[in-house]
Protein backbone atom coordinates (compact mmCIF):
# COMPACT_ATOMS: atom_id res chain seq x y z
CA UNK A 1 0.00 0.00 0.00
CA UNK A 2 1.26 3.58 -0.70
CA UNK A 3 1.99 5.41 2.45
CA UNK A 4 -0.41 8.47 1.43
CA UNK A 5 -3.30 5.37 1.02
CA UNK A 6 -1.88 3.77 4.66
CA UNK A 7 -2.29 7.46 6.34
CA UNK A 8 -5.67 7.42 4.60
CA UNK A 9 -6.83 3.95 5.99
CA UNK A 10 -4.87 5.22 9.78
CA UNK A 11 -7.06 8.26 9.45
CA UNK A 12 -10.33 6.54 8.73
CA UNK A 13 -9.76 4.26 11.91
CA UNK A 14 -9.31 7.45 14.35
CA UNK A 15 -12.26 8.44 12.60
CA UNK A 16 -14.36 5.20 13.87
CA UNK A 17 -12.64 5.17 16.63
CA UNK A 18 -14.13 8.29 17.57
CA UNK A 19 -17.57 7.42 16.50
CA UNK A 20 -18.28 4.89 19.41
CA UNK A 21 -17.89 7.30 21.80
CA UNK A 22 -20.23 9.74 19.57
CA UNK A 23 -22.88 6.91 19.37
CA UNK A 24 -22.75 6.41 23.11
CA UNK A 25 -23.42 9.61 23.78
CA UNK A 26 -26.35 9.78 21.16
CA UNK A 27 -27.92 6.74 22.42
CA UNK A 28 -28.76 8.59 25.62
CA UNK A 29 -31.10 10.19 24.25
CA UNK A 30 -32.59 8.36 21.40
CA UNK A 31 -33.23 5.22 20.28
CA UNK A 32 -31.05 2.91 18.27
CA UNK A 33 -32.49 2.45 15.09
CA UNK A 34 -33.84 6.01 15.01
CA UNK A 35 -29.83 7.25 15.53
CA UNK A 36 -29.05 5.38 12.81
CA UNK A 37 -31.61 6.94 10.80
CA UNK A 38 -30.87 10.26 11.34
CA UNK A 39 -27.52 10.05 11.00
CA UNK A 40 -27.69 8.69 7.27
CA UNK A 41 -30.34 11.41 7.07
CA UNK A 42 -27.73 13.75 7.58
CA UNK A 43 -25.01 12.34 5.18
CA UNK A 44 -27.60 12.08 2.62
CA UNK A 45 -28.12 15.32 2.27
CA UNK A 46 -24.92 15.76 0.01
CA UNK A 47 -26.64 13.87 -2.58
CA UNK A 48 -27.58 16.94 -4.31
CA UNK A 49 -24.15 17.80 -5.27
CA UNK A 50 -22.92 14.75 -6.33
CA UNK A 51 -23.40 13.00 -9.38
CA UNK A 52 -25.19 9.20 -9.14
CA UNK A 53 -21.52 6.77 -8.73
CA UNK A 54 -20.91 5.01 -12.36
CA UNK A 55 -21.97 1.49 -10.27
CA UNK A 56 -25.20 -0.30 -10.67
CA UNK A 57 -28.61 0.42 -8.22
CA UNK A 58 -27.96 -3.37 -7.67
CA UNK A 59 -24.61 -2.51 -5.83
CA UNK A 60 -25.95 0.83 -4.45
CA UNK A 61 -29.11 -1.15 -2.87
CA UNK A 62 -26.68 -3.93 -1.84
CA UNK A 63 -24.80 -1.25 -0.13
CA UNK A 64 -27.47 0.82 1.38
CA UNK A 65 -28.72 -2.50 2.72
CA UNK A 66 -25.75 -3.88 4.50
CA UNK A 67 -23.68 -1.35 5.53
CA UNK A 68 -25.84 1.23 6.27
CA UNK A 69 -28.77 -0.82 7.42
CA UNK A 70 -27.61 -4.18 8.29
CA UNK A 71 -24.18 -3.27 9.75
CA UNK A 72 -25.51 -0.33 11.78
CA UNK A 73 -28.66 -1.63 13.25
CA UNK A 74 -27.18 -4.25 14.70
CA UNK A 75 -24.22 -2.41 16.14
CA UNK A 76 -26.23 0.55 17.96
CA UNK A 77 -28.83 -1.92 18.84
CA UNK A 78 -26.39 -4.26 20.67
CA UNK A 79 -24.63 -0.83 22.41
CA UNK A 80 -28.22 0.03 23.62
CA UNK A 81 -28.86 -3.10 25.40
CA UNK A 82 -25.60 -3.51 27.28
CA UNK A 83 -22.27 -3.57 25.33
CA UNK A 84 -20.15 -0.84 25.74
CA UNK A 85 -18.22 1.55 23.24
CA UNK A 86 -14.89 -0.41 23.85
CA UNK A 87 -16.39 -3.96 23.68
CA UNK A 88 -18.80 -2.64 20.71
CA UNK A 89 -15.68 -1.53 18.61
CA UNK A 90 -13.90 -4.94 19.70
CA UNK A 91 -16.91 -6.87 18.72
CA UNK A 92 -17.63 -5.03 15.27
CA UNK A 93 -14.55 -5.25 13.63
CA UNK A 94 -14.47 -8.97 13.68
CA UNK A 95 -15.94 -7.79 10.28
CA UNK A 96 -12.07 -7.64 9.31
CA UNK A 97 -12.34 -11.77 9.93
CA UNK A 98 -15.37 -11.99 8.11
CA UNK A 99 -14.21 -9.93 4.95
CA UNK A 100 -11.25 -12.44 4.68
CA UNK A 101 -13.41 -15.45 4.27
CA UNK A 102 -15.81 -13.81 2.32
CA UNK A 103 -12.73 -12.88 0.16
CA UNK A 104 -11.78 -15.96 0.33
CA UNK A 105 -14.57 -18.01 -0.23
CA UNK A 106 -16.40 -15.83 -3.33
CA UNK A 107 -14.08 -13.96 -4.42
CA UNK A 108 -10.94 -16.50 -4.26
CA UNK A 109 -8.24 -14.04 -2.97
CA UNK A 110 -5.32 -15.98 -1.46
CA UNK A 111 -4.58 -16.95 1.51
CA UNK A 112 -0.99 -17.41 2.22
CA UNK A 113 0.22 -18.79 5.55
CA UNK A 114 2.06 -15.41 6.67
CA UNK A 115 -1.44 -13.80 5.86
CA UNK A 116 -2.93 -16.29 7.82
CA UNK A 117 -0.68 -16.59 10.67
CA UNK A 118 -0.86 -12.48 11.25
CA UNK A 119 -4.72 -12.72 11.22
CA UNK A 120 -4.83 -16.24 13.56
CA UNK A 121 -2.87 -14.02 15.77
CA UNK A 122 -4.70 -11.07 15.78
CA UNK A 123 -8.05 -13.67 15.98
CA UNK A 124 -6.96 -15.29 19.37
CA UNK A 125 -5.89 -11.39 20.82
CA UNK A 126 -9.84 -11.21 20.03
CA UNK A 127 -11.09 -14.31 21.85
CA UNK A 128 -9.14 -13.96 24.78
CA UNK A 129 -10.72 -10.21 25.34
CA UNK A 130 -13.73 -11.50 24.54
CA UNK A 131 -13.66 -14.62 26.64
CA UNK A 132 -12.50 -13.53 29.66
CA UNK A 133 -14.21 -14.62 32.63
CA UNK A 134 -16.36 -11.90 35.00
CA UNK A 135 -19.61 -10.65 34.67
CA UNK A 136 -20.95 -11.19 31.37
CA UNK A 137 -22.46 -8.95 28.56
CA UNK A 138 -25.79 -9.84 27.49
CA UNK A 139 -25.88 -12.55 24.69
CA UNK A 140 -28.21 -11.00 22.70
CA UNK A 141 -26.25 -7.89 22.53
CA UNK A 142 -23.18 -9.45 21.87
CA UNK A 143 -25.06 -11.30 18.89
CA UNK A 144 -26.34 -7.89 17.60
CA UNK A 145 -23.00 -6.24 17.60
CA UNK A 146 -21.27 -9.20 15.94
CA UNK A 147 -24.63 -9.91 13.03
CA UNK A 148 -23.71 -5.92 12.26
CA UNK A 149 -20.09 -6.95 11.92
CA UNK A 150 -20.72 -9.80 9.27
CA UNK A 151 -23.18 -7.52 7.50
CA UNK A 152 -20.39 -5.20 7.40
CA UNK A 153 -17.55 -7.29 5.94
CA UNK A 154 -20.36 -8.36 3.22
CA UNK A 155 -20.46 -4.63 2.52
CA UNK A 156 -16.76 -4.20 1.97
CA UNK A 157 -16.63 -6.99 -0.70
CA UNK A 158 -18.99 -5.10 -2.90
CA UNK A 159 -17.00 -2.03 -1.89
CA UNK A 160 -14.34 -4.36 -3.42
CA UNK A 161 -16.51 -5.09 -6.97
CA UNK A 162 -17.48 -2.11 -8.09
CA UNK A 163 -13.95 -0.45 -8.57
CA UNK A 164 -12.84 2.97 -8.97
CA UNK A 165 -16.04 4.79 -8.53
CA UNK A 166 -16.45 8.04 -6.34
CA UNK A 167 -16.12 7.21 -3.18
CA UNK A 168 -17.90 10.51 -1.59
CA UNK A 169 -20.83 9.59 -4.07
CA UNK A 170 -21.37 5.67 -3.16
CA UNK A 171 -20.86 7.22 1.08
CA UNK A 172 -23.75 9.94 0.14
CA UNK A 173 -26.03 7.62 -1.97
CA UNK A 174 -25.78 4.63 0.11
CA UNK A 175 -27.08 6.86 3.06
CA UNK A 176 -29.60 8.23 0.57
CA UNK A 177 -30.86 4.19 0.23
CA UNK A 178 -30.42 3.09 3.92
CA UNK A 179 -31.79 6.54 5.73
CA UNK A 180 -35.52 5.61 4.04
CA UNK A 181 -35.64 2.00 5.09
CA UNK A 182 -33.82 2.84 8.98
CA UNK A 183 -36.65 5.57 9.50
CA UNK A 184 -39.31 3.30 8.73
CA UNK A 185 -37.58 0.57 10.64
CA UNK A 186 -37.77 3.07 13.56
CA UNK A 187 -41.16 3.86 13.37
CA UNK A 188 -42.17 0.11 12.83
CA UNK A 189 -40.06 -0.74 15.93
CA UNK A 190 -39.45 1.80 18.00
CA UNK A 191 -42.68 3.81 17.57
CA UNK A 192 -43.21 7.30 15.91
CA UNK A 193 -43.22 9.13 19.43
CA UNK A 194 -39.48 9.07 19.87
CA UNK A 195 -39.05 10.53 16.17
CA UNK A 196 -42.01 12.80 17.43
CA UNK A 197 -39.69 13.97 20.41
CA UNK A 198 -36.31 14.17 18.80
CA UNK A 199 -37.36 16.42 16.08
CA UNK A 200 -39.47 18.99 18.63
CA UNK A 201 -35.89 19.43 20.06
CA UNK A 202 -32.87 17.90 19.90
CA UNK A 203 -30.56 18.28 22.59
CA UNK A 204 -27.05 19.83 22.33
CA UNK A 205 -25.08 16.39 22.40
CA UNK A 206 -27.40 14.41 20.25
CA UNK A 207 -27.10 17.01 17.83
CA UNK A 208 -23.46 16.96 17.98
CA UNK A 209 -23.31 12.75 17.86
CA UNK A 210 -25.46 12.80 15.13
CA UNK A 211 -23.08 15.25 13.25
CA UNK A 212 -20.08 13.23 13.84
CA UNK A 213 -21.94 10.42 12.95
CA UNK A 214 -23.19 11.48 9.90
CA UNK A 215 -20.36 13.71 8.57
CA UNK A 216 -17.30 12.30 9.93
CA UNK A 217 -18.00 8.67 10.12
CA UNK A 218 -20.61 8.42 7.49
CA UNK A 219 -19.05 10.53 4.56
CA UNK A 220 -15.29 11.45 5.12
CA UNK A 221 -14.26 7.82 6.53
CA UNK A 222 -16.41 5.67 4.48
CA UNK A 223 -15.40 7.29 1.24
CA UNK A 224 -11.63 6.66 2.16
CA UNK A 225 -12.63 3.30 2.90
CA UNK A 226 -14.57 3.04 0.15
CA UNK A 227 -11.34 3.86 -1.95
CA UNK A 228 -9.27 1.84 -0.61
CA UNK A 229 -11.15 -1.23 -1.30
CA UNK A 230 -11.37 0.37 -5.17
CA UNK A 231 -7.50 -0.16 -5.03
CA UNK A 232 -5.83 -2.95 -2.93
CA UNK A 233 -6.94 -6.59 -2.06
CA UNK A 234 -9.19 -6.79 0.75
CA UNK A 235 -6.11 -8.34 2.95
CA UNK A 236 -3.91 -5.03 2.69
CA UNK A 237 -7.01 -2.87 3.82
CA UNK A 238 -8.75 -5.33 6.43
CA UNK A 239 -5.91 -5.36 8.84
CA UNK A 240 -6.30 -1.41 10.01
CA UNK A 241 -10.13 -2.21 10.96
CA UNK A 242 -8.37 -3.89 13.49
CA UNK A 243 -6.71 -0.20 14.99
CA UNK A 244 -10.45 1.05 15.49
CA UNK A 245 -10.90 -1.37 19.27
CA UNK A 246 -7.46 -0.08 20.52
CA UNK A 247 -9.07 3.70 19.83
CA UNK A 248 -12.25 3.07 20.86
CA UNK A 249 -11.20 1.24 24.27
CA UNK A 250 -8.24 3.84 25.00
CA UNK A 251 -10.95 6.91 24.25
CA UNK A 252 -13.72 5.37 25.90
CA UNK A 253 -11.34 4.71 29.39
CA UNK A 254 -10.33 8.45 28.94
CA UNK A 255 -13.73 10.22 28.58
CA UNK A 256 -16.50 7.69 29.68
CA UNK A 257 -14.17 6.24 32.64
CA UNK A 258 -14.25 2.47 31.54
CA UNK A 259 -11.60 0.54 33.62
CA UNK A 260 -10.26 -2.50 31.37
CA UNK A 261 -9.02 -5.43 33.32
CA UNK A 262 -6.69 -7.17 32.87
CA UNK A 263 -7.89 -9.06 30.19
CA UNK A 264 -11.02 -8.18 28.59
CA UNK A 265 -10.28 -4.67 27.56
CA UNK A 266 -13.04 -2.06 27.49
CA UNK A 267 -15.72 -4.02 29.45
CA UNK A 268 -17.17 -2.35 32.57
CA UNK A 269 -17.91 -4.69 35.18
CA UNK A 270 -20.13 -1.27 36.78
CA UNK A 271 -22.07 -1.16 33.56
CA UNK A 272 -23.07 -5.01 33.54
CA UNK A 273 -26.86 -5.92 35.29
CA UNK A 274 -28.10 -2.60 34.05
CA UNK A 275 -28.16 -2.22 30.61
CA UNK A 276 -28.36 1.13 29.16
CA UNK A 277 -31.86 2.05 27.56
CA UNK A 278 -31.80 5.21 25.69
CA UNK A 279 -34.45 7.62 27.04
């Protein structure tokens, strides 16, 4: 990889980093699905000034579908029933494992055993976090986060098909697809009077997590992602996913006071029993 395309795919991972603690925050006051919404409301606004990406509506639906519905439904919902911005970042990008055998197993990229060896290593780093005894996160949560993380490493394969095509356009009109579908998802699920109360007046923070969300996360990171996949086999770009956890679980021990053991890093044993519910 280039080193202007490695500071890229660095960048991109502060970026997400960054955007657990945002979604934390945003969660307190609004419901999962409806966050998700809104914040591919927001980064679908730039569709106006960008041009339809030279890719099918097949690929664009495929898209809209998995990473922006599939991928973050299941991650938000899984945060707002008990697992915490570290452990949710941990959790999600297992996606780099799943891209790999997708990779692998449709799209026949190689394996080779140094290639393998770095990501068995980086896999059992994983399950010992993950599988360390103490109080427990809630199953169902941890199935959530981890359904959002194979939805997501589905996503970056077509990210991988369709080439060289804007990324800023596919970020904008794959948040153009998903922000329809999440809202009525919301409403379906979560009710209309939450949607009701968030648009009378949204707070000062939610405002500001749904910003970051949508700008930062949503447009400037995923179109830099979206590049890289355009240029280099899914096993150059797939490793720096793995940088996001270390982020989120050092920012989230700095600002939210998590206090990582010695093992599973990121997981507050004060959070577990009482999972959040976002007012």
């Amino acid at each position: 990889m280039r080193p202007g395309d490695a500071l890229l795919a660095a960048f991109a991972a502060c970026v997400w980093s960054g955007a657990f603690i945002a979604t934390e925050a945003g969660l307190r006051d609004c419901p999962p699905i409806l966050f998700a919404a809104l914040r591919f409301c927001l980064a679908g606004l730039a569709l106006p000034f960008l041009a339809r990406p030279g890719i099918s509506w097949r690929a664009l639906l495929a898209l809209g579908l998995l990473i922006g519905v599939g991928q973050h439904v299941g991650i938000f919902v899984g945060m707002a029933t008990g697992v915490t911005p570290g452990m949710a970042a941990l959790l999600a990008h297992t996606q780099s494992f799943f891209t790999l055998a997708l990779a692998w197993g449709l799209m026949g990229e190689a394996l080779t055993p140094r290639r393998l060896a770095g990501f068995g290593c980086a896999l059992c780093g994983l399950l010992l976090l993950m599988l360390e005894r103490g109080a427990p996160l809630p199953p169902a949560a941890i199935a959530a986060v981890l359904a959002g993380a194979l939805a997501g490493g589905a996503g970056n394969l077509v990210l991988r098909r369709i080439g060289a095509a804007d990324p800023l356009a596919v970020a904008a009109w794959l948040s153009a697809i998903a922000a329809p579908v999440l809202l009525a998802l919301s409403v379906g699920v979560e009710g209309v009077a939450p949607l009701l109360t968030v648009l009378a007046g949204p707070g000062a923070g939610l405002i500001a997590a749904i910003a970051y969300s949508g700008i930062m996360s949503g447009l400037v990171a995923y179109a830099i992602w979206a590049r890289l996949f355009a240029r280099y086999e899914a096993y150059r770009v797939a490793p720096f996913m793995l940088a996001v956890p270390v982020g989120a679980i050092a920012l989230s021990a700095l600002l939210l006071g998590e206090r990582p053991g010695v093992w599973r890093l990121g997981d507050n044993p004060a959070s577990q029993g009482s999972p959040r519910r976002p007012s």
